[in-house]
Protein backbone atom coordinates (compact mmCIF):
# COMPACT_ATOMS: atom_id res chain seq x y z
CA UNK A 1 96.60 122.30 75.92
CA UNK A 2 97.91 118.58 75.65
CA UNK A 3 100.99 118.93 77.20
CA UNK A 4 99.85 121.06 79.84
CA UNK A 5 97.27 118.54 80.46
CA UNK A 6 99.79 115.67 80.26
CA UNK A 7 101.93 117.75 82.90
CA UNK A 8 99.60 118.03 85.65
CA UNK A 9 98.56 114.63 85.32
CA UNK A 10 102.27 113.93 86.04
CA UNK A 11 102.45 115.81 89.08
CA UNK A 12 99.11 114.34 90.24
CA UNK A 13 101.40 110.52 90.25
CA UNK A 14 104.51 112.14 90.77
CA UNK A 15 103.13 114.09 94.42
CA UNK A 16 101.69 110.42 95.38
CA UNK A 17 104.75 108.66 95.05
CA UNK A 18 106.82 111.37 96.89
CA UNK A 19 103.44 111.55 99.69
CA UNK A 20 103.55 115.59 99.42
CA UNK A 21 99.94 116.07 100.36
CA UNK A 22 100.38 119.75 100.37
CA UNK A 23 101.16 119.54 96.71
CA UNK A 24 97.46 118.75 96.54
CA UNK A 25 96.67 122.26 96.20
CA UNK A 26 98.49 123.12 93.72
CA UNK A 27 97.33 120.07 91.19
CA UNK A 28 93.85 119.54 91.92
CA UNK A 29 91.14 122.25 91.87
CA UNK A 30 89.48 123.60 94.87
CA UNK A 31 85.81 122.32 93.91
CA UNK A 32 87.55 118.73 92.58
CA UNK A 33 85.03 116.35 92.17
CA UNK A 34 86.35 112.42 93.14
CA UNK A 35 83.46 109.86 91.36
CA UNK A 36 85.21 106.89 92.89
CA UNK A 37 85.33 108.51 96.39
CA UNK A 38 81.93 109.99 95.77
CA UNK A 39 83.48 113.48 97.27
CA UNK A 40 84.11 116.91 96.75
CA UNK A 41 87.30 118.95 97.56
CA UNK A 42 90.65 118.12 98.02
CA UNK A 43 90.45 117.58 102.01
CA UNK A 44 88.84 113.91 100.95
CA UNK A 45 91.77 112.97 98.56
CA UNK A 46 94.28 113.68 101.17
CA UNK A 47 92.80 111.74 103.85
CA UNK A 48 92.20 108.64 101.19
CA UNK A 49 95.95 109.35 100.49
CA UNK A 50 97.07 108.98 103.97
CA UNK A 51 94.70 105.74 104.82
CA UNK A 52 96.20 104.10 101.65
CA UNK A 53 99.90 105.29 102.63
CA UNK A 54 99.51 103.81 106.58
CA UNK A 55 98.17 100.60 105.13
CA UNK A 56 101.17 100.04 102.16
CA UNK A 57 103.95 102.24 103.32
CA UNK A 58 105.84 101.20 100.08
CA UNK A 59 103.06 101.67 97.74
CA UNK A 60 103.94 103.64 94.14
CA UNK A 61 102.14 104.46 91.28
CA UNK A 62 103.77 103.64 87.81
CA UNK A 63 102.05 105.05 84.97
CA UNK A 64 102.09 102.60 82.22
CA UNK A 65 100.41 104.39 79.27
CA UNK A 66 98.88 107.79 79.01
CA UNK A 67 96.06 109.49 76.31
CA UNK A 68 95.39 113.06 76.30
CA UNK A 69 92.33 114.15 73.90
CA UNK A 70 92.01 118.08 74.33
CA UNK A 71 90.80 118.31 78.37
CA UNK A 72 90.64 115.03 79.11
CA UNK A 73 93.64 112.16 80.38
CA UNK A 74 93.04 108.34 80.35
CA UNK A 75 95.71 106.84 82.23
CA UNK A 76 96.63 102.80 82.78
CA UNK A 77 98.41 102.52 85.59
CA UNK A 78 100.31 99.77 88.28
CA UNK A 79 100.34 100.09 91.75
CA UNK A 80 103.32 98.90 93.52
CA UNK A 81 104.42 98.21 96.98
CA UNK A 82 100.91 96.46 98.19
CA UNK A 83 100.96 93.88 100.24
CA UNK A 84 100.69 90.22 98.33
CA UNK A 85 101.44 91.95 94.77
CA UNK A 86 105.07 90.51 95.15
CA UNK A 87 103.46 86.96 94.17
CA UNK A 88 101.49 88.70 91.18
CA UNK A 89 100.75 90.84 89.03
CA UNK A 90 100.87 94.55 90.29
CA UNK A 91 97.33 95.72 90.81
CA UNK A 92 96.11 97.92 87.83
CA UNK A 93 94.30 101.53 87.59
CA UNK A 94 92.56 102.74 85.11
CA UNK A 95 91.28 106.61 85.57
CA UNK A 96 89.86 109.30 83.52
CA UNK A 97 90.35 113.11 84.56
CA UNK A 98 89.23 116.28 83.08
CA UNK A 99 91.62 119.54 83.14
CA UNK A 100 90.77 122.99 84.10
CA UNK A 101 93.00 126.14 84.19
CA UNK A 102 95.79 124.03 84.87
CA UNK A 103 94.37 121.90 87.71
CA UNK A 104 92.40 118.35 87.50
CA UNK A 105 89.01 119.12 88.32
CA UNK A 106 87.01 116.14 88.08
CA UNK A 107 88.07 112.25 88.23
CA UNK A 108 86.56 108.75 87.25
CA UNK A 109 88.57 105.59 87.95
CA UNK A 110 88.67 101.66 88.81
CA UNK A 111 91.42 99.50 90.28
CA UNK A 112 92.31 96.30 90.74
CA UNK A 113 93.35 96.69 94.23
CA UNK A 114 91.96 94.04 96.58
CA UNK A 115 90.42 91.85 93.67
CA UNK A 116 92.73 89.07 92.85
CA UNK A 117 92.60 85.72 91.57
CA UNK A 118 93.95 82.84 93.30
């Protein structure tokens, strides 16, 4: 199951940085359950998707490290392309998501986007 796992965290970043919203479907389950969005379904994801790719057309994901323990992936993570990270450090993201037949079914995460130091 770990490299499964592994896998369709990949293609969770990898549909993100190529904006294919209709690969959604095929990567997250239908009852996915988003903590940080506080939402159900995959409808909510998409439109967070969208908002975030209107407001940082360049943005990216770049996963820096990645630790699979049976259903579970904990994943460190950059975020490029947003506006004022040229100056800085890329904005981090850390997130937690559990695996289920082959699709992520439930995810907990934090970023750094929009909190920087001067």
């Amino acid at each position: 199951m770990t490299a499964e796992t592994k896998t369709v965290g990949l293609r969770m970043y990898e549909a993100f940085n190529a904006r294919d919203l209709s690969n959604l479907n095929a990567v997250l389950a239908g009852d996915f359950v988003s903590h940080p969005l506080g939402t159900t379904g995959i409808a909510p994801v998409a439109q967070a998707w969208s908002g975030l790719f209107a407001a940082c057309p360049d943005i990216r994901v770049t996963v820096e490290d990645m630790l699979v323990d049976g259903d579970k992936v904990a994943v460190r993570s950059l975020l490029h392309g947003v506006p004022g990270s040229e100056r800085e450090a890329a904005p981090a993201m850390m997130e937690i998501f559990r695996v289920r037949q082959g699709r992520i079914a439930e995810l907990w995460g934090v970023s750094a986007l929009g909190r920087r130091s001067g």
